[in-house]
Protein backbone atom coordinates (compact mmCIF):
# COMPACT_ATOMS: atom_id res chain seq x y z
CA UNK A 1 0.00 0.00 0.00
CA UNK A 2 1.15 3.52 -0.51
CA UNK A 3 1.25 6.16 1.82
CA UNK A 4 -2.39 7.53 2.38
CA UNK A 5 -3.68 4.34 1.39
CA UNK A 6 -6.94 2.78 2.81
CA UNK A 7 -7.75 -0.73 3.24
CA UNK A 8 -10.36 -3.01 4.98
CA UNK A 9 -9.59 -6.78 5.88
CA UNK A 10 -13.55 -8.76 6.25
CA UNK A 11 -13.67 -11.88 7.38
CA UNK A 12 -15.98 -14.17 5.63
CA UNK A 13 -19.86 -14.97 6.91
CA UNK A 14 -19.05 -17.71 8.78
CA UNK A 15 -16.72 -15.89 11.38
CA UNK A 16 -18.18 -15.35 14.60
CA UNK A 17 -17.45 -12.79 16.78
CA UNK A 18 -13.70 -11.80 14.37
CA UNK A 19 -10.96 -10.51 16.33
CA UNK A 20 -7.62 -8.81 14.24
CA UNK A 21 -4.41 -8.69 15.32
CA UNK A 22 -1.85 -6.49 12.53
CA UNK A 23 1.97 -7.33 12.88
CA UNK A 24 3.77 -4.45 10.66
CA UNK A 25 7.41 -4.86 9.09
CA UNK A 26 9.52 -2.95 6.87
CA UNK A 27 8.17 -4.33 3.59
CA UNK A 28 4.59 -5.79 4.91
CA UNK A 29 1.80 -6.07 6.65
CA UNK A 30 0.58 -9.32 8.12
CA UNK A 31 -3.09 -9.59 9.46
CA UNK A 32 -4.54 -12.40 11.43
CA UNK A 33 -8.00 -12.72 11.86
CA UNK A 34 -9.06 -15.16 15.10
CA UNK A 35 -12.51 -16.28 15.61
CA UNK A 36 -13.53 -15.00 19.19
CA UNK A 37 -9.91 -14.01 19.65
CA UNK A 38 -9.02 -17.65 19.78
CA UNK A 39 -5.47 -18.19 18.35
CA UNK A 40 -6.64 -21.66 17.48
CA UNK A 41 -9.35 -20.56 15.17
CA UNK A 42 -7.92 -19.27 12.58
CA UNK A 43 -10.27 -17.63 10.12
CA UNK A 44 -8.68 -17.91 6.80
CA UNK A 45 -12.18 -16.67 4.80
CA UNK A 46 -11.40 -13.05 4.46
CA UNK A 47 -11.32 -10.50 1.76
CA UNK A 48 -9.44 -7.38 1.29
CA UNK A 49 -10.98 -4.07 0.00
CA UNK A 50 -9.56 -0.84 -0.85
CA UNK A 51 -11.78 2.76 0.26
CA UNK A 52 -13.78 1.78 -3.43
CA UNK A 53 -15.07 -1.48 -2.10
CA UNK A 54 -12.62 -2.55 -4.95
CA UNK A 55 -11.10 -6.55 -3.93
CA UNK A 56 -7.72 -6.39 -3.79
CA UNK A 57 -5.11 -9.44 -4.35
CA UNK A 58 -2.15 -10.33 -2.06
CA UNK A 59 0.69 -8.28 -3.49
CA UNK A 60 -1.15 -5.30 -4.49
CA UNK A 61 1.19 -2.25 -5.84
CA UNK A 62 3.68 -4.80 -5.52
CA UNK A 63 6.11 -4.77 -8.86
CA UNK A 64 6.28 -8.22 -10.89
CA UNK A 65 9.88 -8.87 -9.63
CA UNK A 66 8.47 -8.90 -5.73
CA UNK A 67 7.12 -12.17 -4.11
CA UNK A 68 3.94 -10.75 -1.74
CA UNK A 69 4.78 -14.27 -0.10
């Protein structure tokens, strides 16, 4: 994301009660999403949305020589 950037991170329907935790480092963001705030419950349903409602992928902005994993 650039500077000024928006983003939302929404968990899918079936998460109940979705709790976020962000981890940021020089060249990422991570975000996990927890179901109830349980670390064991994953919730791996999500989708990512710029300000535009516009889905975005996993390495967005990112140039073609980059790996966004």
């Amino acid at each position: 994301m650039k500077a000024g950037d928006e983003f939302a991170v929404v968990p899918g329907s079936d998460a109940s009660d979705p709790q976020f935790t962000v981890v940021a480092a020089t060249d990422r963001l991570v975000v996990w999403i927890y179901e109830g705030g349980d670390p064991d419950k994953v919730v791996v349903d999500y989708t990512v949305v710029d300000s535009s409602g516009t889905e975005l992928e996993c390495g967005h902005q990112w140039s073609a020589d980059r790996d966004p994993v």
